[in-house]
PDB file of N, CA and C in Angstrom:
ATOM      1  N   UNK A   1     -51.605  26.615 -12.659  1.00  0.00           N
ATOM      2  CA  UNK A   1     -50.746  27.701 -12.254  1.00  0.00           C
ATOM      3  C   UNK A   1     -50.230  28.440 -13.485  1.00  0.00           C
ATOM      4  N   UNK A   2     -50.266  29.514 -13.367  1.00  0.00           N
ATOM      5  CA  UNK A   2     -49.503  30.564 -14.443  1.00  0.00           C
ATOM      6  C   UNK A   2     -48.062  30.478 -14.256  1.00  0.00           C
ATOM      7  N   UNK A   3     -47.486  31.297 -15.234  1.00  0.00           N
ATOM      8  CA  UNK A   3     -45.987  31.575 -14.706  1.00  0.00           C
ATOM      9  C   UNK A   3     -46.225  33.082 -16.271  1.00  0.00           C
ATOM     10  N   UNK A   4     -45.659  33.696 -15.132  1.00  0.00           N
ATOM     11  CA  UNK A   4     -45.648  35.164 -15.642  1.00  0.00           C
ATOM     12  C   UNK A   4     -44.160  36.063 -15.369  1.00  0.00           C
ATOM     13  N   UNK A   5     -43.899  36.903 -16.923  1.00  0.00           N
ATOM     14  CA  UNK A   5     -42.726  37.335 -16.386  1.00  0.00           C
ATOM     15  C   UNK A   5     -42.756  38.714 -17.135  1.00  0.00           C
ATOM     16  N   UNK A   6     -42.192  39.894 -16.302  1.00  0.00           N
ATOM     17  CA  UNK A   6     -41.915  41.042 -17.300  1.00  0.00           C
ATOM     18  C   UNK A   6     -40.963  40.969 -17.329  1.00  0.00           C
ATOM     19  N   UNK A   7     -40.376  41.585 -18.823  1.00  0.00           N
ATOM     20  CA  UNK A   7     -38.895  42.072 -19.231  1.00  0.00           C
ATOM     21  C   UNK A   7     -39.265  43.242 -20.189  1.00  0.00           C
ATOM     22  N   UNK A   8     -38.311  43.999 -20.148  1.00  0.00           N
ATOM     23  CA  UNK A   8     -38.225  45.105 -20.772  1.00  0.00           C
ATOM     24  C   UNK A   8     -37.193  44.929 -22.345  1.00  0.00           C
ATOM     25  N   UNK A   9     -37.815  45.099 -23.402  1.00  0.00           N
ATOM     26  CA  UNK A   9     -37.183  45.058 -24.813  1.00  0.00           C
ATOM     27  C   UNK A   9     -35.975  46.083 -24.553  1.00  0.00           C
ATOM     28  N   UNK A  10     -35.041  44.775 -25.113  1.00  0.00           N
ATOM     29  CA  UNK A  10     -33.690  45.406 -25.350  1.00  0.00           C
ATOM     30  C   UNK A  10     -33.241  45.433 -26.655  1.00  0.00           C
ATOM     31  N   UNK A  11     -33.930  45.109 -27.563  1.00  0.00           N
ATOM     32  CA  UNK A  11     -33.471  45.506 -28.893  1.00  0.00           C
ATOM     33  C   UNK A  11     -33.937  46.941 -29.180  1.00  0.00           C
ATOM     34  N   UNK A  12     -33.115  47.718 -29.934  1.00  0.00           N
ATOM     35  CA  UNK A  12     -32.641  49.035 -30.310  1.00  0.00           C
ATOM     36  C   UNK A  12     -33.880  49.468 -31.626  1.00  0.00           C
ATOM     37  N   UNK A  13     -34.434  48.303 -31.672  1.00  0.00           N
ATOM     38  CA  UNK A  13     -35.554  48.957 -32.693  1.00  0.00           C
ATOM     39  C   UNK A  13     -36.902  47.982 -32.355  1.00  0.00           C
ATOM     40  N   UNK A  14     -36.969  47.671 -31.331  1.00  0.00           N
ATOM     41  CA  UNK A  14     -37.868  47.038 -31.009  1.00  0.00           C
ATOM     42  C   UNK A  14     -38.250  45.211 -31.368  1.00  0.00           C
ATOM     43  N   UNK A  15     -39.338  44.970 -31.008  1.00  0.00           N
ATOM     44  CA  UNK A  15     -40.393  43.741 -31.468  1.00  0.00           C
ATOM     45  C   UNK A  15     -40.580  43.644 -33.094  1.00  0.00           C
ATOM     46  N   UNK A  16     -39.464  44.554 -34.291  1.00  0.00           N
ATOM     47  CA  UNK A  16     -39.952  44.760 -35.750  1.00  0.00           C
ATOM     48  C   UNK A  16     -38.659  43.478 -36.459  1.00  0.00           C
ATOM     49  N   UNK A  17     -39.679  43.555 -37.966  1.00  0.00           N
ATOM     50  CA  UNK A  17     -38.731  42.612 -38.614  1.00  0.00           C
ATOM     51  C   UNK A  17     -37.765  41.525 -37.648  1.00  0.00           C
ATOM     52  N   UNK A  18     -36.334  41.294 -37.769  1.00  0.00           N
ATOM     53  CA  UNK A  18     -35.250  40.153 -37.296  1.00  0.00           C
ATOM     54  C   UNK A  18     -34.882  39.971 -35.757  1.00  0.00           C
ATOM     55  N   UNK A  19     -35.760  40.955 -35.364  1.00  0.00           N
ATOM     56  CA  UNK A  19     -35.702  40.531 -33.345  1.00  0.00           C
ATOM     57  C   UNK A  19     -36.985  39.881 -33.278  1.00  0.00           C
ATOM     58  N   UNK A  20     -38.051  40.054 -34.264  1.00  0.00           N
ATOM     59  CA  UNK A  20     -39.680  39.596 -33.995  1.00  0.00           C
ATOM     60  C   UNK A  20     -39.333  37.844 -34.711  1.00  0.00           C
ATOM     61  N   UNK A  21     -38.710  37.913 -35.330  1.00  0.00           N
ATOM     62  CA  UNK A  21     -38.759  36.503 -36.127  1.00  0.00           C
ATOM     63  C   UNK A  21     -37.723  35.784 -35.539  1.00  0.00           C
ATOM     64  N   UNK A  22     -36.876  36.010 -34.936  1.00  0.00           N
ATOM     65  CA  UNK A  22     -36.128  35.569 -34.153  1.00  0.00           C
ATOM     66  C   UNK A  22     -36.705  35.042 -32.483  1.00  0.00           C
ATOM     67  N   UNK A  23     -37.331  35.983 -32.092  1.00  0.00           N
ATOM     68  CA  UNK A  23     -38.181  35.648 -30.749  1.00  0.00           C
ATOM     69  C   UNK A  23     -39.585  34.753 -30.794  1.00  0.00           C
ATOM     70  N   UNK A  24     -40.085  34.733 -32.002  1.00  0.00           N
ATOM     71  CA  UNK A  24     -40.900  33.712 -32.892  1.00  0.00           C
ATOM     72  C   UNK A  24     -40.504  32.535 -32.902  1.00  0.00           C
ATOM     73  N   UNK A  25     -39.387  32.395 -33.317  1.00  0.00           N
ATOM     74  CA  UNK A  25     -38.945  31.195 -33.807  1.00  0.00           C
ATOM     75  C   UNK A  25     -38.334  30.758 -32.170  1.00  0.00           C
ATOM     76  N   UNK A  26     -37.617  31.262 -31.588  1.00  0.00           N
ATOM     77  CA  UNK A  26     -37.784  30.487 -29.933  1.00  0.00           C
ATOM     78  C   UNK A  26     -39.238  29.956 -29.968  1.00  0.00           C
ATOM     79  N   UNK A  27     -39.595  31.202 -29.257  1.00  0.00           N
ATOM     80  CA  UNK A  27     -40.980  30.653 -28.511  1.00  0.00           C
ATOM     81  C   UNK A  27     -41.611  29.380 -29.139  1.00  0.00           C
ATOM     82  N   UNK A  28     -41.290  28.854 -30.790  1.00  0.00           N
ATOM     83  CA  UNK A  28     -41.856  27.913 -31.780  1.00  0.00           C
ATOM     84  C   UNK A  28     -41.540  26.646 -30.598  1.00  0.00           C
ATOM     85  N   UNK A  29     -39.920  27.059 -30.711  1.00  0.00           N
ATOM     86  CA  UNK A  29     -39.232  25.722 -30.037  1.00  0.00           C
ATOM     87  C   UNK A  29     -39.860  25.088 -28.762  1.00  0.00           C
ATOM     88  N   UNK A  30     -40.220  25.732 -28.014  1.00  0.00           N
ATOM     89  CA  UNK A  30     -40.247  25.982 -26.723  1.00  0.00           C
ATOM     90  C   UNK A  30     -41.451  24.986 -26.622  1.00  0.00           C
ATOM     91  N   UNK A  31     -41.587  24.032 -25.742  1.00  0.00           N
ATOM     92  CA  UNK A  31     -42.339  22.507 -25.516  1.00  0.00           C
ATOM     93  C   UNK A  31     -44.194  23.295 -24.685  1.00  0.00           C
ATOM     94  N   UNK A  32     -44.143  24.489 -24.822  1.00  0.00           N
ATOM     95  CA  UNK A  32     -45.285  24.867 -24.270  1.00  0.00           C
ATOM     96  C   UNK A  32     -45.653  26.419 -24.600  1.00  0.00           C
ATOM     97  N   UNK A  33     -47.001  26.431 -25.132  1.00  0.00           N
ATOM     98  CA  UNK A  33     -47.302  27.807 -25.371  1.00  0.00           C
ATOM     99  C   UNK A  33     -47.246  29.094 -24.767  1.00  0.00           C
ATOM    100  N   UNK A  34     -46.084  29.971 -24.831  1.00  0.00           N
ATOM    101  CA  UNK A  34     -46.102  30.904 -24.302  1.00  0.00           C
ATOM    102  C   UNK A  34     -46.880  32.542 -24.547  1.00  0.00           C
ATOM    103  N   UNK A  35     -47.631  33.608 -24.286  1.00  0.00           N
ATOM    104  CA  UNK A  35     -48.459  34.632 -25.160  1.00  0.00           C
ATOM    105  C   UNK A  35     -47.630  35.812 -24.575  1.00  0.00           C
ATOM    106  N   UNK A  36     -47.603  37.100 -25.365  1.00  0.00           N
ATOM    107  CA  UNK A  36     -46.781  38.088 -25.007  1.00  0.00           C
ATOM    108  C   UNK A  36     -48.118  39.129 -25.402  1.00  0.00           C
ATOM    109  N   UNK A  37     -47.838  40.076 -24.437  1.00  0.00           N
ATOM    110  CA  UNK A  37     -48.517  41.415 -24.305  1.00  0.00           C
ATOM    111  C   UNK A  37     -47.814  42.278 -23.761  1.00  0.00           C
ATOM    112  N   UNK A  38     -48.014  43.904 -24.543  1.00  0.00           N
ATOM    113  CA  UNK A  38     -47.624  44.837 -24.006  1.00  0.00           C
ATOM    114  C   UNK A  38     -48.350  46.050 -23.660  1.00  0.00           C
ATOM    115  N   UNK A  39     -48.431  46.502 -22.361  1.00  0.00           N
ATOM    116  CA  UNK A  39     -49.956  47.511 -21.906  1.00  0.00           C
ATOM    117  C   UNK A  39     -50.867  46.578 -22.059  1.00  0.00           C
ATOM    118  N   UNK A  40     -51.967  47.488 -22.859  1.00  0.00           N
ATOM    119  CA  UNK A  40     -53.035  46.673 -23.230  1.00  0.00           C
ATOM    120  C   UNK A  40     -53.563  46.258 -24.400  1.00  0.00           C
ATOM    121  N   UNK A  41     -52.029  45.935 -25.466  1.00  0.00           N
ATOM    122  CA  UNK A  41     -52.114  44.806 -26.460  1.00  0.00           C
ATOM    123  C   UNK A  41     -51.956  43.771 -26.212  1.00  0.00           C
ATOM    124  N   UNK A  42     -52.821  42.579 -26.968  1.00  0.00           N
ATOM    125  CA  UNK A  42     -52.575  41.087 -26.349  1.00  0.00           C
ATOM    126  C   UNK A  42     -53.162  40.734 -25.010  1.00  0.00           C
ATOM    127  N   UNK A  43     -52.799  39.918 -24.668  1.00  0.00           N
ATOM    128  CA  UNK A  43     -51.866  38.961 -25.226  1.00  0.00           C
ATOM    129  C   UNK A  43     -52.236  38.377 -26.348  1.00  0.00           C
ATOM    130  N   UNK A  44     -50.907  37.854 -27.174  1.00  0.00           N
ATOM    131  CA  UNK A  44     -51.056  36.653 -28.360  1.00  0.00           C
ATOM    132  C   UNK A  44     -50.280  35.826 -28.705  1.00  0.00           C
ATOM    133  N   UNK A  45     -50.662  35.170 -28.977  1.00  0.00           N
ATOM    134  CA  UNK A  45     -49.447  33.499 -29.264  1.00  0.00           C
ATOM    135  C   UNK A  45     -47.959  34.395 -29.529  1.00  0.00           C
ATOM    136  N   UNK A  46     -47.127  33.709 -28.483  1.00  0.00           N
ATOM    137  CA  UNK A  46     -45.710  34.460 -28.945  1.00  0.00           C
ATOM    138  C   UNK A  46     -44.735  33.874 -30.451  1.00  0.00           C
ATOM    139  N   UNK A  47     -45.331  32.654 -30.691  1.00  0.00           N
ATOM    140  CA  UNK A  47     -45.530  31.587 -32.459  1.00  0.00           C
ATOM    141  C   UNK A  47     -45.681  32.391 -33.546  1.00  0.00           C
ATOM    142  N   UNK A  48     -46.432  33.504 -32.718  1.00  0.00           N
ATOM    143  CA  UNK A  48     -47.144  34.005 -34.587  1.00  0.00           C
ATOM    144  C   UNK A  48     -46.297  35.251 -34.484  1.00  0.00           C
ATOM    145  N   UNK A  49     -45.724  35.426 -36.153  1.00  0.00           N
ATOM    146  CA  UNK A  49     -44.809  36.629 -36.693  1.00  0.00           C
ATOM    147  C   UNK A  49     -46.181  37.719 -36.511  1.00  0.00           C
ATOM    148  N   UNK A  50     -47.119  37.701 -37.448  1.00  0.00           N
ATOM    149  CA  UNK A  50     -48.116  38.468 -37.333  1.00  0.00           C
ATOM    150  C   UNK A  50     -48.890  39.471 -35.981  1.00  0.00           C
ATOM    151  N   UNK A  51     -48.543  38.173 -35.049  1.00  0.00           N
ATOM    152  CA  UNK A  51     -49.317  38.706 -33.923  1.00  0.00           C
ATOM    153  C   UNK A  51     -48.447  39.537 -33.014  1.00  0.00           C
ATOM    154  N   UNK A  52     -47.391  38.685 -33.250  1.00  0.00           N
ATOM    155  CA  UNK A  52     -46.225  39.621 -32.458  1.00  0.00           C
ATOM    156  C   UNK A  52     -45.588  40.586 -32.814  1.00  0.00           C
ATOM    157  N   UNK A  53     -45.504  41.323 -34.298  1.00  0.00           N
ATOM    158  CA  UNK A  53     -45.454  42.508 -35.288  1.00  0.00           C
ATOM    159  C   UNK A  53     -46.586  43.350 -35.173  1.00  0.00           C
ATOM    160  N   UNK A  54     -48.038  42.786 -34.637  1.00  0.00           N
ATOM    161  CA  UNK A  54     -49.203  44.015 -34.710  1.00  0.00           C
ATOM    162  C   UNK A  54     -49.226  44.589 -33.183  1.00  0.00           C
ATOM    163  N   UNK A  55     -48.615  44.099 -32.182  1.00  0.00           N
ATOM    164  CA  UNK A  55     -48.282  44.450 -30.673  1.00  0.00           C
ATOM    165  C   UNK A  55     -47.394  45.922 -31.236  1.00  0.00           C
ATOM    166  N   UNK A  56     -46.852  46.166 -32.079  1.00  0.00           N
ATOM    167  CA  UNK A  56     -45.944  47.331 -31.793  1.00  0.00           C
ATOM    168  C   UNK A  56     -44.895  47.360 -30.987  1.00  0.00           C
ATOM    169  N   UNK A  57     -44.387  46.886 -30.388  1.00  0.00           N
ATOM    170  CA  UNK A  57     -43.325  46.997 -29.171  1.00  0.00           C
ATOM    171  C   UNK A  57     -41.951  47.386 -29.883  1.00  0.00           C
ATOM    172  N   UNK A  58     -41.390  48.508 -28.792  1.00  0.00           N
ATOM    173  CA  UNK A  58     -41.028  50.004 -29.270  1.00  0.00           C
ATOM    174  C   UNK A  58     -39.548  49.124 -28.328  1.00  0.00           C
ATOM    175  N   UNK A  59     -38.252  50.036 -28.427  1.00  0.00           N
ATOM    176  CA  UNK A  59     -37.294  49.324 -27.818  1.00  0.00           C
ATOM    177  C   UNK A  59     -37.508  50.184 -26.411  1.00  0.00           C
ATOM    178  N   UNK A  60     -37.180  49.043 -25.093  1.00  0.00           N
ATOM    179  CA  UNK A  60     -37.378  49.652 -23.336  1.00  0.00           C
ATOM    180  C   UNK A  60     -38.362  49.329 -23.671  1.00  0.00           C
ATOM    181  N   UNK A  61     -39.604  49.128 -24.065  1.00  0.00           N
ATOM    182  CA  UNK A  61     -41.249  48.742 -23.635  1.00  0.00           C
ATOM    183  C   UNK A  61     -40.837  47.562 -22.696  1.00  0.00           C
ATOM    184  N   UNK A  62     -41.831  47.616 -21.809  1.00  0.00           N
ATOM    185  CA  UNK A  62     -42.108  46.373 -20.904  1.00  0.00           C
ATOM    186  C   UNK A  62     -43.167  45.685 -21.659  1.00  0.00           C
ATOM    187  N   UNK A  63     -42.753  44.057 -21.943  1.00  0.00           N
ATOM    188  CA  UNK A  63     -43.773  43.216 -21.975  1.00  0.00           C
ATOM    189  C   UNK A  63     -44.111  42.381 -20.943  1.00  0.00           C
ATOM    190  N   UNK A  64     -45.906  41.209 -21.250  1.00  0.00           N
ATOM    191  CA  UNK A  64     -45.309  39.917 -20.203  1.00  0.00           C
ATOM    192  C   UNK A  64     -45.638  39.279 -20.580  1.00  0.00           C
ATOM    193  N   UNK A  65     -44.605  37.938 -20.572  1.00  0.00           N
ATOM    194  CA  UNK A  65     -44.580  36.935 -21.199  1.00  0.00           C
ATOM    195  C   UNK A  65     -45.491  35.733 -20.310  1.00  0.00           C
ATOM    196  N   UNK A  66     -46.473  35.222 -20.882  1.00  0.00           N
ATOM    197  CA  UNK A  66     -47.163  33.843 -19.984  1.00  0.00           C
ATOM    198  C   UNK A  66     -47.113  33.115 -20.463  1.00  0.00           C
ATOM    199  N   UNK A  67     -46.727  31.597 -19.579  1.00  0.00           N
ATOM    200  CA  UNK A  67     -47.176  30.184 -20.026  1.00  0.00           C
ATOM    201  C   UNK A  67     -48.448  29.964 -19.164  1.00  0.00           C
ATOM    202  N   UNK A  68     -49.416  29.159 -19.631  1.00  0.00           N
ATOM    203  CA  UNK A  68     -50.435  28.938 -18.384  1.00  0.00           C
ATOM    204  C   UNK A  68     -50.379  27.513 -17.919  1.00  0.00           C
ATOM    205  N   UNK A  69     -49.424  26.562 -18.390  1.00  0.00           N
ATOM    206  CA  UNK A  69     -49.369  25.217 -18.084  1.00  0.00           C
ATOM    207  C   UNK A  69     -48.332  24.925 -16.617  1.00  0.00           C
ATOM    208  N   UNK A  70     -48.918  24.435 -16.182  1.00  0.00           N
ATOM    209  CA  UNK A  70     -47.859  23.921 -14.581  1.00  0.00           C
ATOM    210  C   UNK A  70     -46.547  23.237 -14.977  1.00  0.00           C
ATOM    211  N   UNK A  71     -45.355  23.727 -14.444  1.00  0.00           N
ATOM    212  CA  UNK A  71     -44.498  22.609 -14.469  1.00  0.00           C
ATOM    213  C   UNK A  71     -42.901  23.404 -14.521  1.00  0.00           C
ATOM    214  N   UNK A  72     -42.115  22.195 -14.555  1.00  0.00           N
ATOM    215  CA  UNK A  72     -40.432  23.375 -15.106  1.00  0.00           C
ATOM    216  C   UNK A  72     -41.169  23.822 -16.676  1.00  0.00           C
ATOM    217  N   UNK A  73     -40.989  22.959 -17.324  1.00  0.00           N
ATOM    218  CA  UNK A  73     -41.127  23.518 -18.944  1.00  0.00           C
ATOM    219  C   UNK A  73     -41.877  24.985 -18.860  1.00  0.00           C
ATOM    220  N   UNK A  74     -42.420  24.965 -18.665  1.00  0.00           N
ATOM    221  CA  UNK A  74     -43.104  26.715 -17.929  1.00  0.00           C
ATOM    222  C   UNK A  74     -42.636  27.736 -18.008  1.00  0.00           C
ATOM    223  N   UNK A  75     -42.004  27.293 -16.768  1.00  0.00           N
ATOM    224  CA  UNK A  75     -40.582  27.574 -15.623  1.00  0.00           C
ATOM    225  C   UNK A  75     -39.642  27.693 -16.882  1.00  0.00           C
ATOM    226  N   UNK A  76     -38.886  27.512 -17.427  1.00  0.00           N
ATOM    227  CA  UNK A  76     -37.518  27.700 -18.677  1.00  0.00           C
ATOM    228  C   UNK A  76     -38.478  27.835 -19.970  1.00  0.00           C
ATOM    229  N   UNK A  77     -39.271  28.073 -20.406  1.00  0.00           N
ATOM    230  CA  UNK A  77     -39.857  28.424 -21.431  1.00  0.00           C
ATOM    231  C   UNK A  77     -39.698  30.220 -20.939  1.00  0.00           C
ATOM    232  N   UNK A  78     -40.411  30.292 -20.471  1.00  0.00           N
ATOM    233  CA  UNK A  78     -40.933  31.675 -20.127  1.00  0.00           C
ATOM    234  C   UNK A  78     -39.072  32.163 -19.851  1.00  0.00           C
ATOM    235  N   UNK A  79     -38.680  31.941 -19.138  1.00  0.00           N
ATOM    236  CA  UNK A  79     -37.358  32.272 -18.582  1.00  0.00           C
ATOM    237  C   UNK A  79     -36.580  32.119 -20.032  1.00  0.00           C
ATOM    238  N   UNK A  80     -36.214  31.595 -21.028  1.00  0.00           N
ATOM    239  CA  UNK A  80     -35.689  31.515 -21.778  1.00  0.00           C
ATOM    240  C   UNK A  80     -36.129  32.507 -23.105  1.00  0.00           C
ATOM    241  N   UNK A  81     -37.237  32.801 -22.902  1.00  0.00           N
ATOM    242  CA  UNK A  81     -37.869  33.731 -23.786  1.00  0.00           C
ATOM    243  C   UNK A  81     -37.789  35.425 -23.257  1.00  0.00           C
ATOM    244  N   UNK A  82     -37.626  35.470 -22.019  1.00  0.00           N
ATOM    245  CA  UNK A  82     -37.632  36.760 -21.244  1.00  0.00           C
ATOM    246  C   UNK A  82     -36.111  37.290 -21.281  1.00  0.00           C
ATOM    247  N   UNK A  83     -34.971  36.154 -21.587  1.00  0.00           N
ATOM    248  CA  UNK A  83     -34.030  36.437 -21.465  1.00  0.00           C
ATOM    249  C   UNK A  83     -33.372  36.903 -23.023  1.00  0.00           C
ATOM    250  N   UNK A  84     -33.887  36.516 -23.855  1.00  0.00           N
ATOM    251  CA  UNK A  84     -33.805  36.639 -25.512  1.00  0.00           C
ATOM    252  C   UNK A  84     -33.752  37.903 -25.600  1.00  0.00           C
ATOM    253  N   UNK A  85     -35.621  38.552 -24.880  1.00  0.00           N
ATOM    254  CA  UNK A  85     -35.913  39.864 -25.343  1.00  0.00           C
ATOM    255  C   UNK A  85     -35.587  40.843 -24.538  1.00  0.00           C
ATOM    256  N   UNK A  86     -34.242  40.744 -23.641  1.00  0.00           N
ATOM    257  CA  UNK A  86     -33.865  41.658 -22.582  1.00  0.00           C
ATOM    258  C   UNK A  86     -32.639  41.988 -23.703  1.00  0.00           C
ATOM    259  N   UNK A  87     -31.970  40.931 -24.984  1.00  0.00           N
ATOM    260  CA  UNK A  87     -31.195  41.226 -25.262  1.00  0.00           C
ATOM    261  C   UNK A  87     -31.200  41.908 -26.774  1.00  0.00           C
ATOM    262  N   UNK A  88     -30.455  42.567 -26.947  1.00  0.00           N
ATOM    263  CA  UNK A  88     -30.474  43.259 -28.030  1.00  0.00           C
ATOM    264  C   UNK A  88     -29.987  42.820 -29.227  1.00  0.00           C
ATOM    265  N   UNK A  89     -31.262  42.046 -30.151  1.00  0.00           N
ATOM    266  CA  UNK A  89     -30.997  41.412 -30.943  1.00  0.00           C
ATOM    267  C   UNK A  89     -30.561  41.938 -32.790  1.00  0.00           C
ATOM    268  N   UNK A  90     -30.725  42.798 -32.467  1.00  0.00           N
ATOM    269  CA  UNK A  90     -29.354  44.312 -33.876  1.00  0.00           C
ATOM    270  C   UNK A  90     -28.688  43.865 -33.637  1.00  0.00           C
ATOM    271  N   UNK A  91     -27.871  43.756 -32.748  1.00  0.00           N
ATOM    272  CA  UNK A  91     -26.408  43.441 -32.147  1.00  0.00           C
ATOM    273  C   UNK A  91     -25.483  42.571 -33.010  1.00  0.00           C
TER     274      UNK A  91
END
């Protein structure tokens, strides 16, 4: 089973520099691989600074975040990561 989620970027300058390394470093934590795409960039490991800096994501872009493993961890991975990038991490 998948678990799939859109959220819309709420940081004020996007997926760049200290909201990207910050949402990196979650997703690191997080007990199961989650991939982020936006349109039709990606998906790519939401882990990698690189991969998640060459997506571009602009602030309001919709991304979606997937785990593809069954289970809660999934379930609050994905949810815990969707909720990060709703928030505006300039702030």
């Amino acid at each position: 089973m998948t678990v799939e989620r859109r959220v819309t970027v709420g940081s004020s300058v996007g997926l760049h520099a200290r909201p990207a390394t910050l949402f990196t470093k979650a997703a690191a934590a997080q007990p199961v691989k989650v991939t982020i795409a936006a349109g039709d960039r990606g998906p790519v490991d939401a882990r990698s600074i690189l991969s998640v800096l060459g997506l571009g994501v602009g602030s309001g872009e919709e991304v979606v975040l997937t785990a593809q493993e069954d289970g809660a961890d999934s379930e609050a991975a994905v949810a815990a990561l969707a909720e990060l990038l709703a928030t505006d991490m300039d702030a």
